[in-house]
Protein backbone atom coordinates (compact mmCIF):
# COMPACT_ATOMS: atom_id res chain seq x y z
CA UNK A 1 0.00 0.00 0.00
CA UNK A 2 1.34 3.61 -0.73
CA UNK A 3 0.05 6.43 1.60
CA UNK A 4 -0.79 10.08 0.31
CA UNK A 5 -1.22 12.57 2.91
CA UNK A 6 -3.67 15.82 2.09
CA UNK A 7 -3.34 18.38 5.05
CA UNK A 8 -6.50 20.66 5.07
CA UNK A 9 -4.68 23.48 7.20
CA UNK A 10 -1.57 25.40 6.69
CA UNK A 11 -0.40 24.82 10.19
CA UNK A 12 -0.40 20.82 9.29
CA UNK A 13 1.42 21.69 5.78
CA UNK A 14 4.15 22.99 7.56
CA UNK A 15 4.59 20.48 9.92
CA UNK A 16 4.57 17.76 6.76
CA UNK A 17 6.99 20.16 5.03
CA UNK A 18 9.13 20.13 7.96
CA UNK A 19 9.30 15.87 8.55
CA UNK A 20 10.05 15.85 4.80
CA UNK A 21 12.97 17.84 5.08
CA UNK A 22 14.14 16.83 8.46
CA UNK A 23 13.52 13.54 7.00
CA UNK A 24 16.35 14.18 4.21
CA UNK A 25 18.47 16.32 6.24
CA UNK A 26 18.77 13.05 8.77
CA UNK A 27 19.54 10.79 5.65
CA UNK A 28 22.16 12.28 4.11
CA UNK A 29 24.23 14.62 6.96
CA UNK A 30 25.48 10.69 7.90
CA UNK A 31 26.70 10.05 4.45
CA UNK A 32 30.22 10.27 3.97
CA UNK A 33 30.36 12.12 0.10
CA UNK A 34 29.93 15.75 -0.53
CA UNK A 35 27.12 15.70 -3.01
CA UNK A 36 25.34 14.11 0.10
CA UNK A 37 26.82 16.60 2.43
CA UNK A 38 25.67 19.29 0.15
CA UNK A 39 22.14 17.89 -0.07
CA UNK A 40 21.44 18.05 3.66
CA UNK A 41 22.89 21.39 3.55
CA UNK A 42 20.39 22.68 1.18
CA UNK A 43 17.42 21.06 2.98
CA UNK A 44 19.02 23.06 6.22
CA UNK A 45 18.49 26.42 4.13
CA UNK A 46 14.65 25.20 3.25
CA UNK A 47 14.06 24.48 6.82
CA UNK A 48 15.39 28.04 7.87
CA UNK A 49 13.06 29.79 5.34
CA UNK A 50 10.68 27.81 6.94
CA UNK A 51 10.81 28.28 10.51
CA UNK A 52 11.64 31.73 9.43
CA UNK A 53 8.14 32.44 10.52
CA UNK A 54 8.22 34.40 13.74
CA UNK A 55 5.19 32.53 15.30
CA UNK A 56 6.27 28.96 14.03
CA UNK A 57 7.42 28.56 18.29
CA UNK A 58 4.42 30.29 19.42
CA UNK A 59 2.40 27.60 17.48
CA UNK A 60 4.15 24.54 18.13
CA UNK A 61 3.94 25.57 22.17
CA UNK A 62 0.59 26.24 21.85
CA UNK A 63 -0.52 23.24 20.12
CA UNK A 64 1.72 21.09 22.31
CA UNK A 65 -0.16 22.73 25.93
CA UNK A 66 -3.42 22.26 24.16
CA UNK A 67 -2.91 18.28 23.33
CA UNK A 68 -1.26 18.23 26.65
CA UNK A 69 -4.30 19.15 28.25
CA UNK A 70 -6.89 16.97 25.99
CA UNK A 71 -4.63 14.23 27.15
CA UNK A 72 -4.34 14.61 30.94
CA UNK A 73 -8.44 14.23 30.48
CA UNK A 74 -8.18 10.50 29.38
CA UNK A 75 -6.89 9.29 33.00
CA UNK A 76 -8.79 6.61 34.13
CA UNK A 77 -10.06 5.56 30.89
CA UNK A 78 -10.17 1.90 30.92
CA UNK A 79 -9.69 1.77 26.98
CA UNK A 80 -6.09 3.98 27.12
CA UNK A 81 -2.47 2.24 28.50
CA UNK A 82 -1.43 4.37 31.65
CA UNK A 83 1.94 3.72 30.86
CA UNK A 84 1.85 4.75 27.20
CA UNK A 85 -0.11 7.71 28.08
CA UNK A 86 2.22 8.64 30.89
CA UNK A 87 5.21 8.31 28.70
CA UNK A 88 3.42 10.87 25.73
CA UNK A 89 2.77 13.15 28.33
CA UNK A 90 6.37 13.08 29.18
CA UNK A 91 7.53 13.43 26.47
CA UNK A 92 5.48 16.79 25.73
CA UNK A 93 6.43 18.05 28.73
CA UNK A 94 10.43 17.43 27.93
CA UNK A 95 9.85 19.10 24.35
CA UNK A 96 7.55 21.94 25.82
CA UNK A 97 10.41 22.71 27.73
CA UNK A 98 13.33 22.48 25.58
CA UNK A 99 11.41 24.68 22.64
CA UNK A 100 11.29 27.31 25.65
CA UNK A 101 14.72 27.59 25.96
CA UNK A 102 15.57 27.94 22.30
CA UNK A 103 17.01 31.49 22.76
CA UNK A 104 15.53 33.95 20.78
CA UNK A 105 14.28 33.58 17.21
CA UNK A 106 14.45 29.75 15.77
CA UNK A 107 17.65 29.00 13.31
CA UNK A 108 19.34 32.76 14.55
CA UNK A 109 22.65 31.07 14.88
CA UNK A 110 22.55 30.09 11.26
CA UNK A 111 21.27 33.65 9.97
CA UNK A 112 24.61 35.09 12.47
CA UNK A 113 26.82 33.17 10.38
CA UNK A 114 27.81 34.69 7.66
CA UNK A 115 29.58 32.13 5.57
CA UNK A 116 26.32 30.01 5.83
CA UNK A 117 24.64 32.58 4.92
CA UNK A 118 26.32 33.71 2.08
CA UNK A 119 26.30 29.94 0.75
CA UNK A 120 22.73 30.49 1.05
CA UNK A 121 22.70 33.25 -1.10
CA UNK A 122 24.17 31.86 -3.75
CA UNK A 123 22.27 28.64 -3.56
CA UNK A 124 19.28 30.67 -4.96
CA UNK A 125 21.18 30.90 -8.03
CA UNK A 126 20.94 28.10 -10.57
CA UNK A 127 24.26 26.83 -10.35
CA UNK A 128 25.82 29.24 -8.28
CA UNK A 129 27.50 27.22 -5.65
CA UNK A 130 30.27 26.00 -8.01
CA UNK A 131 34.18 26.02 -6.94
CA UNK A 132 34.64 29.62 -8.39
CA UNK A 133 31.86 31.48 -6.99
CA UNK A 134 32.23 29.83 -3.71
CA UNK A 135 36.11 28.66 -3.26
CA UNK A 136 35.61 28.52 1.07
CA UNK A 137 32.34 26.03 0.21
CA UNK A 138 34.44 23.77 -2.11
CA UNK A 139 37.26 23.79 0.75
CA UNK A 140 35.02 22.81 3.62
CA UNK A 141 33.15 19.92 0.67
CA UNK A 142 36.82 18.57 0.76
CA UNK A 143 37.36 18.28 4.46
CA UNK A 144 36.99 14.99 5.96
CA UNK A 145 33.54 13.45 6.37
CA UNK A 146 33.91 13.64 10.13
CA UNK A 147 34.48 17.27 10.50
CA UNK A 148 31.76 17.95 8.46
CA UNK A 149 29.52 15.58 10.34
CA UNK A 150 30.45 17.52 13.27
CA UNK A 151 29.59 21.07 11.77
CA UNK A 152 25.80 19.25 10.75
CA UNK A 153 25.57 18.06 14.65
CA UNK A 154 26.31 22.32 15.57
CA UNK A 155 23.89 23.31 13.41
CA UNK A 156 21.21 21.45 13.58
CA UNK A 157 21.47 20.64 17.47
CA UNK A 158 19.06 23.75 18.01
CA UNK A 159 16.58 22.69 15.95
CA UNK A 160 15.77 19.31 17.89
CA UNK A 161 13.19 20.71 19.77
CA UNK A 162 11.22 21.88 16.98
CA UNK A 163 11.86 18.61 15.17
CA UNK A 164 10.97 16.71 18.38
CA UNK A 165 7.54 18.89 18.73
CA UNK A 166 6.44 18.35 14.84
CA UNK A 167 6.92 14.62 15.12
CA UNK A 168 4.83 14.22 18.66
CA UNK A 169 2.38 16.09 16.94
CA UNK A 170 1.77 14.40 13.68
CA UNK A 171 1.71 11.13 15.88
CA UNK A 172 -0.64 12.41 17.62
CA UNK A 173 -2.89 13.28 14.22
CA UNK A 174 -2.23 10.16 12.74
CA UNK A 175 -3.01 7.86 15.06
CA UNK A 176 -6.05 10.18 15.31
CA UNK A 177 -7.37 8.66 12.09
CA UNK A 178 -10.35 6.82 11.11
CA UNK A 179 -10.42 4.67 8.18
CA UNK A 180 -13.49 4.19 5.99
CA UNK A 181 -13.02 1.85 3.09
CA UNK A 182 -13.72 3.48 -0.19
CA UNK A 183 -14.19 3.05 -3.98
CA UNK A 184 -13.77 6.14 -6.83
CA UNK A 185 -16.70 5.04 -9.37
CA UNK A 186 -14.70 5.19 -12.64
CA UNK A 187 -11.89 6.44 -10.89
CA UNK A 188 -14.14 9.38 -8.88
CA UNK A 189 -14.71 9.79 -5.53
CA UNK A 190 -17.08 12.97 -4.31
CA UNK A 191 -18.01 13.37 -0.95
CA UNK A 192 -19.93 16.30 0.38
CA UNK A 193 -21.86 17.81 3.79
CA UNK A 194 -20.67 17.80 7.01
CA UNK A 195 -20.14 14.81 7.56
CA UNK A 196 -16.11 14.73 8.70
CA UNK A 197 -14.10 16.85 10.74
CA UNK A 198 -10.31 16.28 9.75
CA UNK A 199 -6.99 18.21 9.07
CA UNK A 200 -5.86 15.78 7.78
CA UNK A 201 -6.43 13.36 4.80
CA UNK A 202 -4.45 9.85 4.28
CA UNK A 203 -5.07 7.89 1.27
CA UNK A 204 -3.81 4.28 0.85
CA UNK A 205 -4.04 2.26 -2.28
CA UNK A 206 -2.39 -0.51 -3.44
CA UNK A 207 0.63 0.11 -5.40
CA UNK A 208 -0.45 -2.69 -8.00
CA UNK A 209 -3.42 -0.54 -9.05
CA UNK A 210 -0.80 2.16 -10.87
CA UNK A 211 -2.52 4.83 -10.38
CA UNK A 212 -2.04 8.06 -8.69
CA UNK A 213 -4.87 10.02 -6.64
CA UNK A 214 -5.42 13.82 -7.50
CA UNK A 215 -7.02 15.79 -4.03
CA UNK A 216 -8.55 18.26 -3.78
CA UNK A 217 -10.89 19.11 -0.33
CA UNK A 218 -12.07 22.24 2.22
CA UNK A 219 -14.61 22.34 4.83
CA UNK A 220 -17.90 21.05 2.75
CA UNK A 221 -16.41 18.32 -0.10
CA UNK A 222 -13.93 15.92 -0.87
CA UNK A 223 -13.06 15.47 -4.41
CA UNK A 224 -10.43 12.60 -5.51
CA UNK A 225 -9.39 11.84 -8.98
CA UNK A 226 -7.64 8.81 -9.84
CA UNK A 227 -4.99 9.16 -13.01
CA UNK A 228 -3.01 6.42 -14.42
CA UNK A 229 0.68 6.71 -12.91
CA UNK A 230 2.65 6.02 -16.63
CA UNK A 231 3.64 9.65 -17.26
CA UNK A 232 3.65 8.98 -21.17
CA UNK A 233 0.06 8.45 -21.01
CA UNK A 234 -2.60 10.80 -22.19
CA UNK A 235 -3.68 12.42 -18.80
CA UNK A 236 -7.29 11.77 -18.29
CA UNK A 237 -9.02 9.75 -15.32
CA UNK A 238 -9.00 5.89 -15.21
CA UNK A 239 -11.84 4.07 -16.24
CA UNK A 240 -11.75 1.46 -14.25
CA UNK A 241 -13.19 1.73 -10.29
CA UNK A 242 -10.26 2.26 -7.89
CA UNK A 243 -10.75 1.00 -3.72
CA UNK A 244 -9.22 2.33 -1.83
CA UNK A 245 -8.49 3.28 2.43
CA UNK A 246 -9.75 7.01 3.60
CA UNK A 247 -8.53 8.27 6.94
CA UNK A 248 -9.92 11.29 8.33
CA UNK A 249 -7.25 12.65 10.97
CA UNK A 250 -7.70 15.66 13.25
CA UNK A 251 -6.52 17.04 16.26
């Protein structure tokens, strides 16, 4: 099965945004090469522009006190795990607190460094972070894999806490989720009324049905669109009925 998230809110498409690039950032700052070194530096700079947002902290403490309290009201519930739920709330109260003491505005000790910055700069170029328009870049891409390692570890060590609070909280919506099984009449699928609350949307279909779901939704319809995944072919919706898994996920 392959999953396709929808987020109905721009607060949850940041937080997917962010897991994506934290995501790649975590994959290849461990490599050893400098094309891979390179690529988890760039996804650094989209993260920055990201959390460059001056209420991105606000939010994520917010949102973290809020599902704090919702949780402390399941105590006693005989259907919830004391111990699970005691560990969740732990760990909210851990990254509540570390997020506080990230000192002024988040990533500032990459925007006060002016060499990363001015890498930055130039990234926005196409092709301008090549040996002669940034000699000091291709030096440090030629250092040992270890020192360079250790320069990802200083620079993305104050961003845990943000990382740590987006990932409690999109556990928190996903396993939120309830799944309806569905099928998309001739490769449609309408739904309409009130009759879901959700921020967010997972799709699942098996990967053997080659086809790709188009998404569109707001407060009063769902609209999907299934479209054959070949890229060569004409683009027009499949023919054929598609079934498929709908979670509706909310917070």
């Amino acid at each position: 099965m392959i999953c396709y998230e929808h987020p109905l809110n721009e607060r949850v498409r940041i937080l997917l945004r962010l897991e994506d690039l934290f995501d790649k950032i975590a994959f290849f700052s461990v490599k050893d090469t400098a094309i891979e070194h390179h690529a988890a530096l760039m996804a650094l700079f989209e993260v920055l522009d990201i959390t460059n947002r001056a209420d991105i902290k606000s939010d994520l403490l917010q949102e973290l006190e809020r599902q704090k309290q919702a949780l402390e009201t399941l105590r006693n519930n005989p259907n919830i795990s004391e111990s699970v739920l005691d560990q969740l709330l732990q760990d909210i109260h851990s990254t509540f607190r570390n997020m506080l003491n990230i000192p002024g505005k988040v990533g500032e000790h990459l925007r006060e460094n002016e060499w990363l910055m001015s890498i930055k700069q130039r990234a926005s170029i196409p092709g301008g972070v090549s040996e002669f328009d940034l000699p000091s870049y291709h030096y440090w891409l030629h250092l040992d894999p270890e020192s360079r390692c250790k320069d990802f570890d200083e620079w993305l060590s104050p961003f845990l806490p943000i990382r740590d609070s987006f990932s409690i909280l999109l556990h928190l919506l996903r396993s939120s989720g309830k799944t309806s099984n569905c099928v998309a009449d001739q490769g449609i699928f309408q739904q309409t009324g009130s009759g879901y609350i959700a921020h967010l949307l997972r799709l699942k279909i098996s990967e053997e049905l080659h086809c790709v779901p188009e998404i569109s939704a707001n407060k009063s319809a769902i609209n999907i669109r299934f479209f054959p995944s070949e890229p060569k072919q004409k683009v027009k919706v499949v023919e054929n009925d598609v079934a498929f898994e709908l979670s509706f996920c909310h917070l």
